[in-house]
Protein backbone atom coordinates (compact mmCIF):
# COMPACT_ATOMS: atom_id res chain seq x y z
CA UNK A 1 1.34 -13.78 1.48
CA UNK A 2 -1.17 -14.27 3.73
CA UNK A 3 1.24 -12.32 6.79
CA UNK A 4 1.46 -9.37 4.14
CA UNK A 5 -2.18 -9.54 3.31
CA UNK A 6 -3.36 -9.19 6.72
CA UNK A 7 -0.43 -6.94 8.56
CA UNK A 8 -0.41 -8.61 11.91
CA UNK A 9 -0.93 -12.22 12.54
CA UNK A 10 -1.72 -14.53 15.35
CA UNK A 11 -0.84 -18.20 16.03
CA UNK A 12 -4.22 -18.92 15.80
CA UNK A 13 -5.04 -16.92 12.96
CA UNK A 14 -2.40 -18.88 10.73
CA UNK A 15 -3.72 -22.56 12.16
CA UNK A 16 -7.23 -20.71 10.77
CA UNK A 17 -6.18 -19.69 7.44
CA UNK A 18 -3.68 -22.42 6.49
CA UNK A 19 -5.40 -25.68 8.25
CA UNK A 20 -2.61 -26.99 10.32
CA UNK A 21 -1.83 -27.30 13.85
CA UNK A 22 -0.19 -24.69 15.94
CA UNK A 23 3.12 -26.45 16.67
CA UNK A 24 3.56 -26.75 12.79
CA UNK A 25 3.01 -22.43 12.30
CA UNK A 26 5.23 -22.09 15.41
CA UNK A 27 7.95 -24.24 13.74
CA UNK A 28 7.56 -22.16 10.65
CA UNK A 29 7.62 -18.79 12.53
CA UNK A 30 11.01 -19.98 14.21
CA UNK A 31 12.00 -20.07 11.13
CA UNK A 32 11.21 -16.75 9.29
CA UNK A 33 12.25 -15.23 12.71
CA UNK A 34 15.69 -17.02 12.14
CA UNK A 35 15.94 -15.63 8.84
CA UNK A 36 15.02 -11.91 9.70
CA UNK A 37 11.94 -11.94 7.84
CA UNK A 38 9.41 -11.95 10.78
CA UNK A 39 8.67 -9.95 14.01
CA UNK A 40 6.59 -10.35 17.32
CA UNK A 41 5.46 -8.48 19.83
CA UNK A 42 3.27 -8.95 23.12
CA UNK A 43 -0.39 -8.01 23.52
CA UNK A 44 -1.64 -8.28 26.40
CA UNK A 45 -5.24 -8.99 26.87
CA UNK A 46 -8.18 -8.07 29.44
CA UNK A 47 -8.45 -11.95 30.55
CA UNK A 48 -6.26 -14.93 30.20
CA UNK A 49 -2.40 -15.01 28.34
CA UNK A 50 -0.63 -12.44 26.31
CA UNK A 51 -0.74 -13.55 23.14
CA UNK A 52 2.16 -12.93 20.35
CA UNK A 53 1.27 -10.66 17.13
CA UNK A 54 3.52 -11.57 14.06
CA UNK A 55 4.57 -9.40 10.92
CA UNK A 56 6.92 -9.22 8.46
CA UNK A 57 10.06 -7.34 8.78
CA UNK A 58 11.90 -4.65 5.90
CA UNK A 59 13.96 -7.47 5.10
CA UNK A 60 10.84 -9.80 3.70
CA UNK A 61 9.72 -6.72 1.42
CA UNK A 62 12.68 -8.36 -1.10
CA UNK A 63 10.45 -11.85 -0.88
CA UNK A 64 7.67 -10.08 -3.10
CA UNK A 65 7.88 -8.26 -7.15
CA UNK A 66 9.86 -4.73 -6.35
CA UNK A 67 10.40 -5.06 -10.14
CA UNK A 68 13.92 -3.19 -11.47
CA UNK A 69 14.26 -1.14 -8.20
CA UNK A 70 18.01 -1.18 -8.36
CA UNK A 71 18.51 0.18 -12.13
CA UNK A 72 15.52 2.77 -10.79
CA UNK A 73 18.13 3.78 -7.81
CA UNK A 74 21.11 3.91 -9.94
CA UNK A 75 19.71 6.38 -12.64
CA UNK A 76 18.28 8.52 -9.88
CA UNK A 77 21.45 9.02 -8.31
CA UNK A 78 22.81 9.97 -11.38
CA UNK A 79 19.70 12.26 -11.98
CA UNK A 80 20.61 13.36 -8.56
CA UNK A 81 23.73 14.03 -9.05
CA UNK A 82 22.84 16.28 -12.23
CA UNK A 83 20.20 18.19 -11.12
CA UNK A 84 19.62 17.36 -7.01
CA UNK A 85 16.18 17.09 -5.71
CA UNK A 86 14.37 19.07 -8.33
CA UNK A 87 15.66 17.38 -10.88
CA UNK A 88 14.70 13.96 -9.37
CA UNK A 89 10.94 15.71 -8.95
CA UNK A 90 10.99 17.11 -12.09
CA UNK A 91 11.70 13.43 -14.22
CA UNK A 92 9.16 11.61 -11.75
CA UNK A 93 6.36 13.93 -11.97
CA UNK A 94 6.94 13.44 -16.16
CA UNK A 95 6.74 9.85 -15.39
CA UNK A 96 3.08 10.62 -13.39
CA UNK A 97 1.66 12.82 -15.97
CA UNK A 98 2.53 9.89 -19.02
CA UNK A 99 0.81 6.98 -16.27
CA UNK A 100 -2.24 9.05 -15.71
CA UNK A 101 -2.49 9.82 -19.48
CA UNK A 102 -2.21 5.71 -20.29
CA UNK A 103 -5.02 4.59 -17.53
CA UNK A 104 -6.92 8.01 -18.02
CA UNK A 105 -8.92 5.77 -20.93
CA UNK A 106 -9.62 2.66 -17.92
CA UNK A 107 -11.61 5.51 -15.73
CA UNK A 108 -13.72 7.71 -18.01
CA UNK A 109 -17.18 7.97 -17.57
CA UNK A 110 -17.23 6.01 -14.64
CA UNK A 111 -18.28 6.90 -11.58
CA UNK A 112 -16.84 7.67 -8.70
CA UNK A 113 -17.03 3.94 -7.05
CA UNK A 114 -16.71 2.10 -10.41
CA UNK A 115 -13.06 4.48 -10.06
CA UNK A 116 -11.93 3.41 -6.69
CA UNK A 117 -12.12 -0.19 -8.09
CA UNK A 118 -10.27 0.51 -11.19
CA UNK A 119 -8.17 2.49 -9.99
CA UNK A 120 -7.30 -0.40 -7.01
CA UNK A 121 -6.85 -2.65 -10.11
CA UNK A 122 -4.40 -0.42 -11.73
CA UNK A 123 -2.46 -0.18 -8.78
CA UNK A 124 -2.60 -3.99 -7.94
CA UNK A 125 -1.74 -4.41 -11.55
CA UNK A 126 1.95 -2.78 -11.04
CA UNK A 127 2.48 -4.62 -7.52
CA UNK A 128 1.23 -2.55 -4.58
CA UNK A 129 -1.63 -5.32 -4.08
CA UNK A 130 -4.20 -3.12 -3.48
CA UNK A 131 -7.34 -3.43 -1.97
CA UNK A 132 -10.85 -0.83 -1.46
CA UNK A 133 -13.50 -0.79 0.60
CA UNK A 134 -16.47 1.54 1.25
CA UNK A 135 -17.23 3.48 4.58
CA UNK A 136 -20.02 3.60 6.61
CA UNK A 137 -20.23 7.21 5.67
CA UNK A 138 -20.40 6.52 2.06
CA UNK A 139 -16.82 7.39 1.25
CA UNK A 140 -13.81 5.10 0.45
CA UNK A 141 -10.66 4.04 1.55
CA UNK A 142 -7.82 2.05 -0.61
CA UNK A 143 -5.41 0.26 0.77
CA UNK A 144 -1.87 -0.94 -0.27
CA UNK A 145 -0.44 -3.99 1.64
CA UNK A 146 2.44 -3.47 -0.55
CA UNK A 147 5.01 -0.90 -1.90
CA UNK A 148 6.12 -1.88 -5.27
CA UNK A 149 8.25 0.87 -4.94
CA UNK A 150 9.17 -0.07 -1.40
CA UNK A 151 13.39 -0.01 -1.47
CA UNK A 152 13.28 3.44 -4.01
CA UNK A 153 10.37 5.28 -1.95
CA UNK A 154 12.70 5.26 1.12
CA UNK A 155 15.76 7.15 -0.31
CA UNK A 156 13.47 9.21 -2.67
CA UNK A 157 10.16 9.86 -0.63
CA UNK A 158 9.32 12.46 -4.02
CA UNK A 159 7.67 8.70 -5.31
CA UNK A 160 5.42 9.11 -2.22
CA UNK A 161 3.67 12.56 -3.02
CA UNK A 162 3.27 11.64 -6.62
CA UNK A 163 1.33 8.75 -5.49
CA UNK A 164 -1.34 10.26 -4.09
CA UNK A 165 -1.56 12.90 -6.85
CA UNK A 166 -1.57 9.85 -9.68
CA UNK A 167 -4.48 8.69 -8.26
CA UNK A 168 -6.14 12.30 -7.63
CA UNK A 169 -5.70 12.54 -11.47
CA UNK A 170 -7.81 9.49 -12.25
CA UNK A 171 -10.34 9.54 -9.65
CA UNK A 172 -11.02 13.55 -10.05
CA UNK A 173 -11.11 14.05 -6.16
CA UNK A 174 -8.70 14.81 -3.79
CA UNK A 175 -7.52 11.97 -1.49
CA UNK A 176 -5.78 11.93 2.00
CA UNK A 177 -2.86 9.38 3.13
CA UNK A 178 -4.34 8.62 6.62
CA UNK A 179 -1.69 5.39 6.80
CA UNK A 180 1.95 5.35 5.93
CA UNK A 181 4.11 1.99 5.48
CA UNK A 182 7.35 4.17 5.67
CA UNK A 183 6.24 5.28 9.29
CA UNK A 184 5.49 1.82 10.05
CA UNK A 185 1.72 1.53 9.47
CA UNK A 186 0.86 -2.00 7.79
CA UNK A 187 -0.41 -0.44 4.96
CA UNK A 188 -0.73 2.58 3.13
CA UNK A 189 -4.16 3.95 3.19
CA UNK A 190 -5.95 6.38 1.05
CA UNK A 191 -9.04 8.26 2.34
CA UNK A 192 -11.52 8.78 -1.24
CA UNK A 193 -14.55 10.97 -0.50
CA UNK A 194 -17.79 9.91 -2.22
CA UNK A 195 -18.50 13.23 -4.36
CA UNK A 196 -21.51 12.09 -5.56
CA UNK A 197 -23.03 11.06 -2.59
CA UNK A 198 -21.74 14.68 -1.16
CA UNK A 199 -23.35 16.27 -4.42
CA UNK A 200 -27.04 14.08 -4.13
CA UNK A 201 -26.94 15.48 -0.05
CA UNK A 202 -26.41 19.13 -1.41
CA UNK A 203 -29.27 18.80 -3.38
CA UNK A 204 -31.42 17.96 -1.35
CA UNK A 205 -30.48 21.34 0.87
């Protein structure tokens, strides 16, 4: 969890975080790399030894909830099938519009940042363990460590430009995907700009 939390890990960082010597997280990182589940790769630093980064590979996506992702894939092949691409857009955007209508009542009259956190709530609530954090400049970013949706998203990428618009239509702003898991960022990463402080700074003009 702690891998997934993070991104990238370092031998030291896992001695840190789960209090126990480094020949005891090597042994264990033998043995997720055994099983497929984790990958390294070199950084070099300005002084001293490389050191080896550590993250968790497609194959360790099936170690966390992905819910009923292959009954999901089956009935969209046969919406497929039907209808082709539209089709597939057309029942998932219906599926969008009836979400934002059930967590519409968890965001009203809230402002924007009381949003963000409800809205990272919502999201954590249905698996993408979901985090939020504010800016220096006053705006806000939410991240996803996880795609509940991880195994689905990658033959039908419509799931990934209704995300971004489910969360448009409870936070009442427009958002930008600066970070992508499915192009091999460690998260995906949603850019939320602060309206009101935009609207108190206009004011003041």
């Amino acid at each position: 969890m702690y891998i997934k939390r993070t991104g990238e890990v370092t031998v030291a960082d896992l001695c840190k975080e789960l209090s126990i010597t480094s020949m005891a997280v090597r042994r264990h990182i033998a043995g997720l790399q055994k099983d497929g589940l984790v990958d390294s790769r070199i950084v070099r630093q300005s002084r001293g030894r490389p050191t080896y980064h550590y993250k968790l590979t497609e194959k360790a996506e099936g170690l966390f909830p992905t819910g009923f992702q292959n009954l999901a894939v089956d009935l969209l092949d046969v919406v497929f099938e039907q209808s082709g691409h539209q089709g597939v857009m057309d029942l998932l955007s219906r599926r969008n519009e009836k979400m934002a209508e059930r967590f519409q009542v968890r965001v009203a009259n809230k402002g924007i940042k009381e949003r963000v956190a409800e809205v990272a709530k919502i999201f954590s609530e249905n698996g993408y363990m979901t985090e939020w954090e504010t800016l220096p400049d006053g705006n806000f970013i939410i991240f996803q460590r996880h795609c509940a949706v991880h195994d689905l998203a990658l033959k039908y990428r419509q799931l990934c430009v209704l995300e971004p618009q489910l969360m448009e239509n409870l936070l009442g702003v427009k958002v930008t995907r600066q970070q992508y898991i499915l192009k091999n960022d460690p998260v995906c990463g949603y850019l939320v700009p602060n309206i009101e402080s935009e609207q108190s700074e206009a004011a003041q003009i």
